[in-house]
Protein backbone atom coordinates (compact mmCIF):
# COMPACT_ATOMS: atom_id res chain seq x y z
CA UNK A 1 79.44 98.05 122.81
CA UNK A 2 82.81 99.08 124.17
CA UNK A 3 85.93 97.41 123.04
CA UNK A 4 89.45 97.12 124.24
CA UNK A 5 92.67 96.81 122.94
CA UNK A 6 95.64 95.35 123.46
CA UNK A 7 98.70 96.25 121.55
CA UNK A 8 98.85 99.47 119.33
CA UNK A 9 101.39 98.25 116.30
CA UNK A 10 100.21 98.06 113.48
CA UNK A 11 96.69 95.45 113.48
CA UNK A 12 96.09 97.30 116.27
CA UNK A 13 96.23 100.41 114.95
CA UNK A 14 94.23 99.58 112.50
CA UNK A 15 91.35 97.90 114.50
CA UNK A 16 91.09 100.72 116.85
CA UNK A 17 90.60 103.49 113.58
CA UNK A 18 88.18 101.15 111.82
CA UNK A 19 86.33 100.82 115.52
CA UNK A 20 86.46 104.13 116.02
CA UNK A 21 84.27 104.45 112.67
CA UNK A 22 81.51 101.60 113.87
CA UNK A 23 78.39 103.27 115.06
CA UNK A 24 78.07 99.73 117.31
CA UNK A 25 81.07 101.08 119.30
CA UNK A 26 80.68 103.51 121.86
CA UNK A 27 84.13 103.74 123.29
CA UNK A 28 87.67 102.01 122.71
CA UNK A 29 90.10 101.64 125.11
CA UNK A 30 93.76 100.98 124.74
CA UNK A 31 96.76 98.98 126.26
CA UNK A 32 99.97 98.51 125.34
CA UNK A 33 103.16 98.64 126.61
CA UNK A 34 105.05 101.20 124.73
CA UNK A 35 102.74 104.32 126.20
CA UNK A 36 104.08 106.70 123.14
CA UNK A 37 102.23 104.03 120.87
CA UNK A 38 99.16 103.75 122.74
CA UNK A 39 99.33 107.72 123.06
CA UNK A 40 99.80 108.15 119.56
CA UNK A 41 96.81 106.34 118.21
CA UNK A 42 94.58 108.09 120.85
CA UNK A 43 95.00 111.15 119.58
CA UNK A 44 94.09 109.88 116.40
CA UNK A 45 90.57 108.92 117.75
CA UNK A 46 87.39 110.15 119.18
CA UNK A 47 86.32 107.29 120.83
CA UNK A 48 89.62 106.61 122.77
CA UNK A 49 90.77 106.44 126.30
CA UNK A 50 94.00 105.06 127.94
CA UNK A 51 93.44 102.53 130.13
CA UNK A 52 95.69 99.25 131.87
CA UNK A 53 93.88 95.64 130.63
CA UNK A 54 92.88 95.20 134.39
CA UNK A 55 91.03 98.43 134.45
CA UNK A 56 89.44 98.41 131.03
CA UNK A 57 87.86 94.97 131.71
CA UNK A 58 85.38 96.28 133.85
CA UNK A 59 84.04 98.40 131.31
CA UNK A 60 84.41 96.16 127.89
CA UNK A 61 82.37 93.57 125.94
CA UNK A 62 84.88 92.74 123.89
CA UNK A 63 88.97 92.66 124.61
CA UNK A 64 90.89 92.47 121.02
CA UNK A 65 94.39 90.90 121.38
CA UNK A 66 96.99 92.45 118.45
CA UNK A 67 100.56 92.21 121.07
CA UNK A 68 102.08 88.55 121.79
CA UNK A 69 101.71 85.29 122.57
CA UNK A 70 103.22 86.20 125.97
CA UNK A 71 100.07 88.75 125.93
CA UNK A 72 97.42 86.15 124.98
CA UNK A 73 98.57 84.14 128.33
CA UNK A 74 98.58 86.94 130.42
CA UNK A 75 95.32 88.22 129.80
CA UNK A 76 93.30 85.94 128.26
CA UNK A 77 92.53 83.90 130.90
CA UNK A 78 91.65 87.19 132.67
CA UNK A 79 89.36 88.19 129.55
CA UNK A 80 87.54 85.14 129.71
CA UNK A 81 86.86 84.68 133.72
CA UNK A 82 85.65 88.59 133.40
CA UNK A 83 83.35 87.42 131.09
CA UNK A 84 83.84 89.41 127.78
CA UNK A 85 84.35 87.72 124.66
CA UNK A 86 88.01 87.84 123.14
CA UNK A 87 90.05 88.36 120.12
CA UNK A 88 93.31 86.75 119.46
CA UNK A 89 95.26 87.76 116.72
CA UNK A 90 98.63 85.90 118.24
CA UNK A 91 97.08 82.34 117.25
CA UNK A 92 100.31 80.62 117.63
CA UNK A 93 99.73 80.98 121.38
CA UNK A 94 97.16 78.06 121.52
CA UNK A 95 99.69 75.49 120.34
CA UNK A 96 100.16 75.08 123.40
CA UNK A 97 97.14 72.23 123.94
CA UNK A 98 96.61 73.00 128.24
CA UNK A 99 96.71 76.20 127.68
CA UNK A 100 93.83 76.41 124.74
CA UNK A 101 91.94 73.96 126.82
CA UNK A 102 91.78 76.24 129.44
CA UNK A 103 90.73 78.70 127.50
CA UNK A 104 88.15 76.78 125.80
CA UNK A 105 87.00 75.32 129.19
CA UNK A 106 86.91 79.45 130.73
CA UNK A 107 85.05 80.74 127.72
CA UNK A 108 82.26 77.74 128.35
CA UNK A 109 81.92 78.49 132.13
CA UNK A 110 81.18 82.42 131.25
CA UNK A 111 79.30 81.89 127.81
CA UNK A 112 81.68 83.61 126.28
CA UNK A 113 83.32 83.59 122.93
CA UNK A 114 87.07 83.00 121.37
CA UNK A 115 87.14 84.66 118.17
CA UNK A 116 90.31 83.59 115.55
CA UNK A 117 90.84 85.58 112.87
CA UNK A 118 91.73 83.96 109.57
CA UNK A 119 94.44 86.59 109.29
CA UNK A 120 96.45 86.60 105.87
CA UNK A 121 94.85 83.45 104.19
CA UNK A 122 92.30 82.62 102.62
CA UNK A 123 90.45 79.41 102.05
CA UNK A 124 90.11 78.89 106.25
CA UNK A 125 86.46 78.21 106.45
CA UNK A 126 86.77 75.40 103.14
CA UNK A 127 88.93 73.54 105.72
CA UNK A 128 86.64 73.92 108.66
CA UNK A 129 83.84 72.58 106.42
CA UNK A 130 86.08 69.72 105.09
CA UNK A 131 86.90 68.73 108.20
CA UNK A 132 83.25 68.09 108.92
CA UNK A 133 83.64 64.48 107.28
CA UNK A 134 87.47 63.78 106.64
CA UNK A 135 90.67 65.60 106.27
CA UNK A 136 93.67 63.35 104.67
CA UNK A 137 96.26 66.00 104.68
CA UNK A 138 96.76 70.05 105.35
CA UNK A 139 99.74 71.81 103.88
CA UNK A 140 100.66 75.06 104.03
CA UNK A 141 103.67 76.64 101.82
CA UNK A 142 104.63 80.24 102.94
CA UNK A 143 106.57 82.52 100.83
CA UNK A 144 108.41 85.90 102.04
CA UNK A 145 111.44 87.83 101.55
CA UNK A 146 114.58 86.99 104.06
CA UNK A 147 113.91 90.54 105.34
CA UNK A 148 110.19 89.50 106.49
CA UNK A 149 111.48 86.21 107.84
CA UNK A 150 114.61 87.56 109.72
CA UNK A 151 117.20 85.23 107.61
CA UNK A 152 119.51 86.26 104.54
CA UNK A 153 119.67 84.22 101.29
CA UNK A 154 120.48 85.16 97.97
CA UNK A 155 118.58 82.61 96.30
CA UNK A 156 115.00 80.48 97.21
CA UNK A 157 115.33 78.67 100.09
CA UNK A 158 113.37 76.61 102.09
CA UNK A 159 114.32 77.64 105.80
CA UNK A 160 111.95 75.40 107.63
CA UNK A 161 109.87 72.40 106.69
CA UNK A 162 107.54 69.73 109.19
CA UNK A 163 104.68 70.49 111.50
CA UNK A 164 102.85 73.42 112.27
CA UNK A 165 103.30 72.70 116.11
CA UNK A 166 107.32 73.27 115.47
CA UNK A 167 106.79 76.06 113.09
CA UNK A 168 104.50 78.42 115.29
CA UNK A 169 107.37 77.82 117.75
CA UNK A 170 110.52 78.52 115.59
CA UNK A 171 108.47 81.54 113.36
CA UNK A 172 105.96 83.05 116.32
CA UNK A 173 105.66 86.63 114.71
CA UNK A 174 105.25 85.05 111.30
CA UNK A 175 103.27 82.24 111.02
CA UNK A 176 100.07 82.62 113.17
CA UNK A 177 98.20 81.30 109.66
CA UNK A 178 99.50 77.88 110.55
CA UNK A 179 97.87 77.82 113.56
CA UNK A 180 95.02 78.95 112.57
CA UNK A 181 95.29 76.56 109.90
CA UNK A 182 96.22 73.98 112.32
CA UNK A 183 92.55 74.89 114.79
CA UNK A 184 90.46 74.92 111.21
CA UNK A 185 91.66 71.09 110.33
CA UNK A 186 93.93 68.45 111.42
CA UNK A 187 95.80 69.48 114.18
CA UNK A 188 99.28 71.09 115.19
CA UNK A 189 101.36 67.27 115.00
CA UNK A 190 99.66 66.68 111.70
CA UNK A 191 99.38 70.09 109.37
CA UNK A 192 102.57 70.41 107.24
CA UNK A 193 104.68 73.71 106.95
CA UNK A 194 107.27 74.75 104.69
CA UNK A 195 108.55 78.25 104.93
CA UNK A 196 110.38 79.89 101.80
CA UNK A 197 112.60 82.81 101.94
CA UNK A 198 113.06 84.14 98.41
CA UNK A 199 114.86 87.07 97.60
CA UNK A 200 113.13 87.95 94.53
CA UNK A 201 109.83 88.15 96.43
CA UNK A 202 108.13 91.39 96.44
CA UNK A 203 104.69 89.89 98.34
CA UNK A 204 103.71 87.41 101.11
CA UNK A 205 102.48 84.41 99.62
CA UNK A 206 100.43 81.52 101.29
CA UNK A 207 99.36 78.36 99.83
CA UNK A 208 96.64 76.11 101.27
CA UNK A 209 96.46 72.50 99.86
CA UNK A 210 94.12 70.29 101.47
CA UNK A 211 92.93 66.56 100.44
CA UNK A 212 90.10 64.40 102.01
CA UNK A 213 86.73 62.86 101.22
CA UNK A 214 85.06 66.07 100.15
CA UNK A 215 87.82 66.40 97.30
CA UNK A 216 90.62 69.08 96.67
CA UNK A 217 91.11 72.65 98.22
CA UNK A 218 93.93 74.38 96.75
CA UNK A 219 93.76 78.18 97.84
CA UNK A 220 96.48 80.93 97.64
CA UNK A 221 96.77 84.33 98.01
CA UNK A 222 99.37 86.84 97.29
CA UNK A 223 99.56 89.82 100.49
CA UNK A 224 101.13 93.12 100.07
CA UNK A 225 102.99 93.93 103.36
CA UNK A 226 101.42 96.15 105.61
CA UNK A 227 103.09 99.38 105.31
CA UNK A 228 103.58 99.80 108.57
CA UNK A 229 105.34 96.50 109.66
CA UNK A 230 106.59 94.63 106.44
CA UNK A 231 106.80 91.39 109.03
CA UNK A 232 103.01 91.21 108.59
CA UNK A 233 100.42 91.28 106.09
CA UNK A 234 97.73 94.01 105.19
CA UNK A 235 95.20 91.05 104.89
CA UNK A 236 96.09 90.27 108.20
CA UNK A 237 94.44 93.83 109.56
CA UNK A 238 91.47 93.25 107.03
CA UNK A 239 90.77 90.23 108.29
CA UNK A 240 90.49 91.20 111.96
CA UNK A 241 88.30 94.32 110.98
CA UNK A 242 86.54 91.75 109.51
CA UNK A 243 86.03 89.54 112.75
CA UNK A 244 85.37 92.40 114.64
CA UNK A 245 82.68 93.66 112.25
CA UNK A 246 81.26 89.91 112.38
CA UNK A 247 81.04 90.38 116.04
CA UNK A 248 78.80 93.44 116.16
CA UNK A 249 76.73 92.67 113.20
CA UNK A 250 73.58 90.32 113.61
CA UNK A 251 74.08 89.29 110.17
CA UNK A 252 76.79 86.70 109.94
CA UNK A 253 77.48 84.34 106.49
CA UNK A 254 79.07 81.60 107.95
């Protein structure tokens, strides 16, 4: 299996070293628009080549998406109609409803798959079960420092509270767990967000609460930073190594 990827920051980074490891993966190739970036992580690699998204398709199974939202409508159309299966990592991208629709309607034409990483949360796939019978309400409370979340406060503050369709749009490099969130359950209009920027905080914290027939989800986890972009959390590359190991491994617990 080859795989290629798009955007070498940090999740990227990361993907490409742990693919580089996979016996499953024969050769990786790279995109990204800062060419010292993508150049620096091939050198790290053995696997690695170089290559523009509309020359690596050709050659790919799978395309992994770690760079935008702008990226995820540029090429993932593209992905789909080439008929490889894709990766998005910039899950606040599908709030837009046309656009996932397309997606959704591309990936069916070709056979192909849309993978979603749950990213830095846990507690995804209680909600996708849940939401088998009957969801009553999804919230998500999100907890970083003002650094992380671009603001400055000197004492807990709530920055943003309502919908997860307004928050992907206001917080786009921080809050792709509400989408995902938002896909697993209820919906963009009817998932609640509240963002909290607190000074104090050391860790990224995320809070799931859900309600419905089946009962009571509460699940939270506490993320250290990734040390290489404290915007983002380490989860967040674990859990896409994750999805990508889930894809070339015939043994999936679902």
């Amino acid at each position: 299996m080859n795989l290629g990827i798009i955007g070498c920051g940090a999740i990227g980074s990361d993907v490409a070293r742990a693919a580089d490891s996979m016996p499953d993966i024969d050769a990786i190739y790279l995109c990204d628009t800062n060419k010292t970036a993508s150049e620096k992580l091939c050198k790290q690699l053995k696997k690695a080549h170089i290559e523009p998204v509309e020359r690596f398709l050709a050659h790919v199974d799978v395309v992994f998406e770690a760079a935008s939202q702008q990226a995820v409508h540029q090429y993932g159309m593209k992905t789909l109609e080439a008929g490889k299966d894709l990766i998005i990592m910039s899950i606040g991208s599908l709030f837009d409803d046309a656009f996932r629709a397309h997606l959704i309607e591309a990936a069916r034409k070709h056979h192909r798959r849309i993978y979603l990483p749950s990213g830095a949360v846990c507690g995804i796939d209680g909600v996708v079960a849940a939401n088998v019978e009957k969801l009553d309400s999804v919230t998500l409370v999100t907890t970083k420092s003002p650094v992380s979340l671009g603001t400055s406060v000197d004492e807990r503050t709530v920055v943003f509270k309502g919908t997860a369709r307004e928050a992907v749009t206001r917080f786009p490099r921080n809050i792709n767990v509400a989408a995902c969130l938002s896909l697993a359950g209820v919906g963009f209009d009817d998932t609640k967000v509240e963002i909290v920027a607190d000074p104090v905080e050391t860790r990224i914290n995320h809070k799931i609460l859900a309600h419905g027939r089946f009962g009571r989800l509460r699940a939270e986890v506490e993320n250290m930073p990734h040390p290489d972009n404290p915007q983002s959390s380490y989860m967040a590359s674990l859990s896409a190594i994750a999805t990508l190991r889930r894809v070339v491994n015939p043994l999936q617990i679902a």
